[in-house]
C-alpha atoms as a PDB file:
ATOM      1  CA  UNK A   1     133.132 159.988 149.827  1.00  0.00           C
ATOM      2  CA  UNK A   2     133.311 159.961 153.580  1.00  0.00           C
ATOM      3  CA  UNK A   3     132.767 157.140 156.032  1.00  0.00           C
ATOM      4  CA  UNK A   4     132.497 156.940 159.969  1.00  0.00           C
ATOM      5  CA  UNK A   5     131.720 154.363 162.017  1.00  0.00           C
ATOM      6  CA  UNK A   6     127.341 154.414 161.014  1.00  0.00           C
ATOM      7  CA  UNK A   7     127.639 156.860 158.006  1.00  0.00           C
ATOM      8  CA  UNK A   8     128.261 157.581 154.703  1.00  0.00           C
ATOM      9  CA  UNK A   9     128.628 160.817 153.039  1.00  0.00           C
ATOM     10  CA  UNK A  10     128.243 161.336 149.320  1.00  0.00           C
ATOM     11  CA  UNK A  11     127.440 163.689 146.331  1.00  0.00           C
ATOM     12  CA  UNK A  12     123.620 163.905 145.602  1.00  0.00           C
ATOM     13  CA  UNK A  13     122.434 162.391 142.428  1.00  0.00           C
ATOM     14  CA  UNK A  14     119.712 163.656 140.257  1.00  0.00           C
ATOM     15  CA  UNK A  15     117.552 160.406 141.428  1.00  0.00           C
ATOM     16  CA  UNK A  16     117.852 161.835 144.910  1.00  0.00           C
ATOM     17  CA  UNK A  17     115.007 164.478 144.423  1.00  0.00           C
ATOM     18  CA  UNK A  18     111.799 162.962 145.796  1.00  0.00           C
ATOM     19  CA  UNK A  19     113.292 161.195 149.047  1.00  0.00           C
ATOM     20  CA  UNK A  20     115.181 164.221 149.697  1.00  0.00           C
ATOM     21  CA  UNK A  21     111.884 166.541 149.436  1.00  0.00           C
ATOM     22  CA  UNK A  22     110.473 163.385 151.883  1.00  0.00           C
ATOM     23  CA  UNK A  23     113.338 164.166 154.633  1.00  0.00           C
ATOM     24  CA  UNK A  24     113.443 167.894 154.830  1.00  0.00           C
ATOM     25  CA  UNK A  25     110.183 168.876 153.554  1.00  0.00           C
ATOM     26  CA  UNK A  26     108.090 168.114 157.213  1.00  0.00           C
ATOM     27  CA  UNK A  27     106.266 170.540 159.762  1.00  0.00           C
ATOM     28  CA  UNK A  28     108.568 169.494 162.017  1.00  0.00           C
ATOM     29  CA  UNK A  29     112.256 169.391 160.376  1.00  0.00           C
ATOM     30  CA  UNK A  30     110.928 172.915 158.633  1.00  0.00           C
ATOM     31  CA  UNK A  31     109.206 174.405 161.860  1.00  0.00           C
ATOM     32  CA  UNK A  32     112.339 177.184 162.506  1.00  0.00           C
ATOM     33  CA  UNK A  33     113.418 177.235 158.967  1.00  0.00           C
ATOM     34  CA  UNK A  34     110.813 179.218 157.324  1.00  0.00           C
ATOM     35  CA  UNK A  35     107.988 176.750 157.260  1.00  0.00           C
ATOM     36  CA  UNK A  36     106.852 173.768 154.147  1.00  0.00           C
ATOM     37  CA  UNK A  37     108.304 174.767 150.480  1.00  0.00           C
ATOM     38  CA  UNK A  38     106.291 174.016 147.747  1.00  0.00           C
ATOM     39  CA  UNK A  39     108.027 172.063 145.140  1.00  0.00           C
ATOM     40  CA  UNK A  40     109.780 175.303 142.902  1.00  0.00           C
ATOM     41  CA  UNK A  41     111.444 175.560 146.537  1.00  0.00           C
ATOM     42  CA  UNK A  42     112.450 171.910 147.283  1.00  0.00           C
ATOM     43  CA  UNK A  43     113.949 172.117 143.307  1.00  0.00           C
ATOM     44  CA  UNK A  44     115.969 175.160 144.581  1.00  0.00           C
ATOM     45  CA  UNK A  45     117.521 173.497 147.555  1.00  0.00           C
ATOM     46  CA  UNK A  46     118.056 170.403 145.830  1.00  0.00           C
ATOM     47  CA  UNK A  47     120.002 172.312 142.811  1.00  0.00           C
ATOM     48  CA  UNK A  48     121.978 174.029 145.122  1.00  0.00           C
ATOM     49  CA  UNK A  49     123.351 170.992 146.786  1.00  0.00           C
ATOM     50  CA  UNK A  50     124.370 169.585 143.078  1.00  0.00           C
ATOM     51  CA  UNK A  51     125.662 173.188 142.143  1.00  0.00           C
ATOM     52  CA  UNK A  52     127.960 173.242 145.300  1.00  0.00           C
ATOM     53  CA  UNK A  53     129.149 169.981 144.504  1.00  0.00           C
ATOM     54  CA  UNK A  54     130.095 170.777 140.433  1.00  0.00           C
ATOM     55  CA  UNK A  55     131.410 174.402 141.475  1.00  0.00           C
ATOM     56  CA  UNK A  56     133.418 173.707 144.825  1.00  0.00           C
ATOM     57  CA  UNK A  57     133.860 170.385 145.499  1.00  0.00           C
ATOM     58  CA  UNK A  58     131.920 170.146 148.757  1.00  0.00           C
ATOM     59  CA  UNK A  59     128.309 170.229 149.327  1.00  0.00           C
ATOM     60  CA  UNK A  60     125.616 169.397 152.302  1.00  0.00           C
ATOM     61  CA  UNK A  61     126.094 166.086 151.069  1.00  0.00           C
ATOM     62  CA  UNK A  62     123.662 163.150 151.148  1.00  0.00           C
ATOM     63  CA  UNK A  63     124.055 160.803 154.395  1.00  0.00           C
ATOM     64  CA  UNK A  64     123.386 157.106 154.723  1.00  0.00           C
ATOM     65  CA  UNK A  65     123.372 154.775 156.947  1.00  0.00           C
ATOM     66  CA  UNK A  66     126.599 152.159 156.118  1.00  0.00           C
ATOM     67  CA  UNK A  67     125.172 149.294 156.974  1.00  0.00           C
ATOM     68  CA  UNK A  68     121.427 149.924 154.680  1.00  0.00           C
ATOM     69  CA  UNK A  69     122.175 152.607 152.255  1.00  0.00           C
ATOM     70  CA  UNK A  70     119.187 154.227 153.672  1.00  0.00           C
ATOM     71  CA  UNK A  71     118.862 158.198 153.764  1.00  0.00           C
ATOM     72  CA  UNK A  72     118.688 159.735 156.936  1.00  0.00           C
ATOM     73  CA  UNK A  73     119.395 163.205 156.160  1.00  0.00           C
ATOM     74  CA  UNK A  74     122.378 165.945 154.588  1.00  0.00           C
ATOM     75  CA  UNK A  75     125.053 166.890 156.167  1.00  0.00           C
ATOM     76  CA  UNK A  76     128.558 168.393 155.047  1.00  0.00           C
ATOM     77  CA  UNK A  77     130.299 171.898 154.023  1.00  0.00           C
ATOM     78  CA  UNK A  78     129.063 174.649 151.184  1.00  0.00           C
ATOM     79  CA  UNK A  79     130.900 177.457 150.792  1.00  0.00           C
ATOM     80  CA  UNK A  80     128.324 180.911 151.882  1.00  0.00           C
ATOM     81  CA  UNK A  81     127.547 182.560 148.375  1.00  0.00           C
ATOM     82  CA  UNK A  82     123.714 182.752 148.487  1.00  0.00           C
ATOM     83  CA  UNK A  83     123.757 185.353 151.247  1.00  0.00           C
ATOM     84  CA  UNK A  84     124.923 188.578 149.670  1.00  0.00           C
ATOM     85  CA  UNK A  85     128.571 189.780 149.079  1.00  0.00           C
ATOM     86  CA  UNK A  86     128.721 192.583 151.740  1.00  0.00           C
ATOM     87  CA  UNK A  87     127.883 190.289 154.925  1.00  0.00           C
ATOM     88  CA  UNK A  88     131.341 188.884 156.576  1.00  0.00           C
ATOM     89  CA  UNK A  89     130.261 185.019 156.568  1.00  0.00           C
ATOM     90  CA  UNK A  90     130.268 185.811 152.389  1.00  0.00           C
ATOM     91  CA  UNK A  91     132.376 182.459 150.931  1.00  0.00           C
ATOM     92  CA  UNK A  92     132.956 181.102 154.517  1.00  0.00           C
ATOM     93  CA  UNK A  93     132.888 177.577 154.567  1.00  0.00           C
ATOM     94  CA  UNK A  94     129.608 176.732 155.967  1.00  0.00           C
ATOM     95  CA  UNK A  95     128.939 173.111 158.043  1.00  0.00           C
ATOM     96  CA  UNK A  96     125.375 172.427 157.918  1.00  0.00           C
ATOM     97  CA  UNK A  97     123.061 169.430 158.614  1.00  0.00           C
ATOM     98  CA  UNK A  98     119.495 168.051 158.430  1.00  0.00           C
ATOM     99  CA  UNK A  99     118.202 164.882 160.153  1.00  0.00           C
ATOM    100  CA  UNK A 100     114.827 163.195 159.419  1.00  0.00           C
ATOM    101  CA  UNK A 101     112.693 163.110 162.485  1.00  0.00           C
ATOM    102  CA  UNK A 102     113.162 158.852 162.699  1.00  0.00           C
ATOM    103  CA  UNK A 103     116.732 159.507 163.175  1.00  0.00           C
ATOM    104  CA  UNK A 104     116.573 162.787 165.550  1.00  0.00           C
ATOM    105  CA  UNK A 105     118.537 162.208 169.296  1.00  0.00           C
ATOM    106  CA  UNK A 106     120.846 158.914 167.849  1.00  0.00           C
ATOM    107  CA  UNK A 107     123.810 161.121 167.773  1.00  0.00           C
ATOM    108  CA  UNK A 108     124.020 161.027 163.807  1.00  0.00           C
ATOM    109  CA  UNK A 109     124.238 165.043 163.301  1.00  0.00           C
ATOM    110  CA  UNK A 110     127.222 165.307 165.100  1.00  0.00           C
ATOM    111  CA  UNK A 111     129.142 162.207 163.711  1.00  0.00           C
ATOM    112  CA  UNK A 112     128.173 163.576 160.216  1.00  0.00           C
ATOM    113  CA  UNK A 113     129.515 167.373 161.336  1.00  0.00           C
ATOM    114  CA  UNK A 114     132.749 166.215 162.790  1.00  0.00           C
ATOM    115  CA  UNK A 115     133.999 163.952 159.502  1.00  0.00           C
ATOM    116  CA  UNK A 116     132.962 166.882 157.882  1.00  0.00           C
ATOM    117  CA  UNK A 117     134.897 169.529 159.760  1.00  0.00           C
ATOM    118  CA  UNK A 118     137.537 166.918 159.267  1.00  0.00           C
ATOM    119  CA  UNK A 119     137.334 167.014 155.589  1.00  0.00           C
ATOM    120  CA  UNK A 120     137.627 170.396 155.904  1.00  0.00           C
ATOM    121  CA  UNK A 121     140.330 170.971 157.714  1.00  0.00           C
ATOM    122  CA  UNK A 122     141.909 168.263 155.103  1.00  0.00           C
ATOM    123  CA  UNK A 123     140.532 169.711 152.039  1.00  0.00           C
ATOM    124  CA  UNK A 124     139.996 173.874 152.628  1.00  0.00           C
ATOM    125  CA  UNK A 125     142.007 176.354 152.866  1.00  0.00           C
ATOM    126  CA  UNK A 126     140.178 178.699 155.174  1.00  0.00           C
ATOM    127  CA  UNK A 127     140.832 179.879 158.894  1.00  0.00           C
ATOM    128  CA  UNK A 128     137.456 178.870 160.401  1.00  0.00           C
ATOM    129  CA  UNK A 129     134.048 177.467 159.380  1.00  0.00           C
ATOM    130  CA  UNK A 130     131.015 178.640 160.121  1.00  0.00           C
ATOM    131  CA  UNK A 131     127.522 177.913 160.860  1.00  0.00           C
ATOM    132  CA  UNK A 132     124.218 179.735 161.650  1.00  0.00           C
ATOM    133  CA  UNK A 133     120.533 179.106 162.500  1.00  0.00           C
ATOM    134  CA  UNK A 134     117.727 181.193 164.160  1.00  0.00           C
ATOM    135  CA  UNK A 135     117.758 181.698 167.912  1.00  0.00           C
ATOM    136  CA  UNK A 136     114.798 179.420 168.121  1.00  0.00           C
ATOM    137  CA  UNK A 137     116.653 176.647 166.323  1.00  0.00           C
ATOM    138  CA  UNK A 138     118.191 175.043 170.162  1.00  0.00           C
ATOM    139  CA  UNK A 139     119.026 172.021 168.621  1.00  0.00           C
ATOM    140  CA  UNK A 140     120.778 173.534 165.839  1.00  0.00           C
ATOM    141  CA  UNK A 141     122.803 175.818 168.048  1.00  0.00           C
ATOM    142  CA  UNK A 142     123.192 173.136 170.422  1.00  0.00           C
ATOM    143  CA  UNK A 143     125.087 170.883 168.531  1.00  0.00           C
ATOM    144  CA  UNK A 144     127.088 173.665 167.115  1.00  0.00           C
ATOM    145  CA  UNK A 145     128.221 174.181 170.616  1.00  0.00           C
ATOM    146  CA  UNK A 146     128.880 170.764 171.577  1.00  0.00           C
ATOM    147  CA  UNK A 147     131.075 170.649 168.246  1.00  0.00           C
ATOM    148  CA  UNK A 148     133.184 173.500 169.916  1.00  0.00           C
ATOM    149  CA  UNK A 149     132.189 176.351 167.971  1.00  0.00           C
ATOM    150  CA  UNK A 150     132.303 180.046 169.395  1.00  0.00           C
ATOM    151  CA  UNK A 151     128.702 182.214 169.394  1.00  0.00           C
ATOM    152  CA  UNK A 152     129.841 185.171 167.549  1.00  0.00           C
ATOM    153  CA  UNK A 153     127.000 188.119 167.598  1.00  0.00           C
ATOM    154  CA  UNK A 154     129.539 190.409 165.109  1.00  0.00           C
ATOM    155  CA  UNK A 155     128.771 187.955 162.371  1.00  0.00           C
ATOM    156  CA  UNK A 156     125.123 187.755 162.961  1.00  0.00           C
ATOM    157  CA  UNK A 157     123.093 188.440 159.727  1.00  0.00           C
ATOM    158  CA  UNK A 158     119.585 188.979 158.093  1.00  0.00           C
ATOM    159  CA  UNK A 159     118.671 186.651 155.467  1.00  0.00           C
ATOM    160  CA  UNK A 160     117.284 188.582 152.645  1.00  0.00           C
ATOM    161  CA  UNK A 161     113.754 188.344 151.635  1.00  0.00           C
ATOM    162  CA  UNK A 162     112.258 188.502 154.909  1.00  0.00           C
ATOM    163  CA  UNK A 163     111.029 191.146 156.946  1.00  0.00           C
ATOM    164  CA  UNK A 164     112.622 193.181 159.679  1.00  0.00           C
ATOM    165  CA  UNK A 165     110.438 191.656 162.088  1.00  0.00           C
ATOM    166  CA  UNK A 166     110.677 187.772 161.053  1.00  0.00           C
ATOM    167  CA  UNK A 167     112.546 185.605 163.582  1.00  0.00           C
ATOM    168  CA  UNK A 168     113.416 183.075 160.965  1.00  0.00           C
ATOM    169  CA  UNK A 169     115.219 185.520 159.011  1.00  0.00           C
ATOM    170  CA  UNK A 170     117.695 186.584 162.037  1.00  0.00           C
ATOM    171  CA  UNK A 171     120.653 183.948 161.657  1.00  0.00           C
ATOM    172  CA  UNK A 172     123.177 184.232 164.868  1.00  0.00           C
ATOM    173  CA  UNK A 173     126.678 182.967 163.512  1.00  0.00           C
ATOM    174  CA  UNK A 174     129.029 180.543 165.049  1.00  0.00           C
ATOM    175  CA  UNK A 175     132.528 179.394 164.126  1.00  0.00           C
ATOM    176  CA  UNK A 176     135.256 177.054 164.381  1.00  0.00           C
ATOM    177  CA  UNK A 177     138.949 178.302 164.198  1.00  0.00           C
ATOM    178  CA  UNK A 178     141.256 175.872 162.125  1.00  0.00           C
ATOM    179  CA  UNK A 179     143.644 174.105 164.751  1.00  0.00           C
ATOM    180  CA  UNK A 180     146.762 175.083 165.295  1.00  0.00           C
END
């Protein structure tokens, strides 16, 4: 679906399953996302990758290296509609990516993020895309600044099902404006 120079981006298959539960489902790639999921929540995440991909057209899709085939992570665009209709990032196009550990600091997270803002800006018709993490998630919000995206606290949001008082249910919002 979408090349660079190291990756490939592509749809999910159902054959996917187990080696994605293997990349996202560690202490440390789950440490400011809520902690482990227990296989009902791996199945949810997974579904909604292959549900974004039948219902929009874009997905956090699965990423490979080009010259193995091997899986190193996700990485692409959803559009927001798992958050609640009344918060302003509701059906925002959303850039998101995940790493496994082995691949963490090679500079694959951002090459992934910029074809997909590309494909994006190529495919969507939408003013800006957005992304969000916790506060504690630095290299998360990192990134998002090194791809040139704006901090913007009037977009901030809870995540529902978590209390008041739970960190990893504060997201802090950044965007992207289309170019002009």
């Amino acid at each position: 679906m979408i090349e660079t120079a190291r990756l490939r981006l592509r749809p999910w298959t159902p054959e996917d399953r187990a080696p994605f539960e293997a990349l996202v489902n560690t202490p440390a790639m789950m440490a400011r996302l809520g902690g482990l999921r227990d296989a009902a929540g791996i199945d949810a995440m997974f579904e909604k990758r292959l549900n974004d991909q039948a219902k929009h057209g874009c997905t956090y899709w699965a990423t490979e290296l080009r010259d193995t085939g091997e899986l190193i992570g996700s990485c692409g665009i959803r559009i927001a509609s798992n958050y609640g209709d009344d918060l302003p990032i509701s059906n925002m196009p959303e850039i998101g990516w995940r790493v496994s550990e082995a691949h963490w600091g090679k500079g694959y997270a951002r090459e992934a993020a910029e074809a997909s803002i590309a494909w994006g800006w190529t495919n969507l018709d939408a003013p800006a895309i957005g992304a969000w993490t916790t506060i504690g998630n630095d290299r998360s919000w990192g990134l998002m600044e090194r791809l040139r995206m704006s901090r913007r606290p009037a977009l901030d949001f809870r995540l529902l099902g978590y209390a008041q008082d739970d960190p990893v249910g504060a997201m802090i919002v950044y965007l992207l404006e289309r170019p002009q």
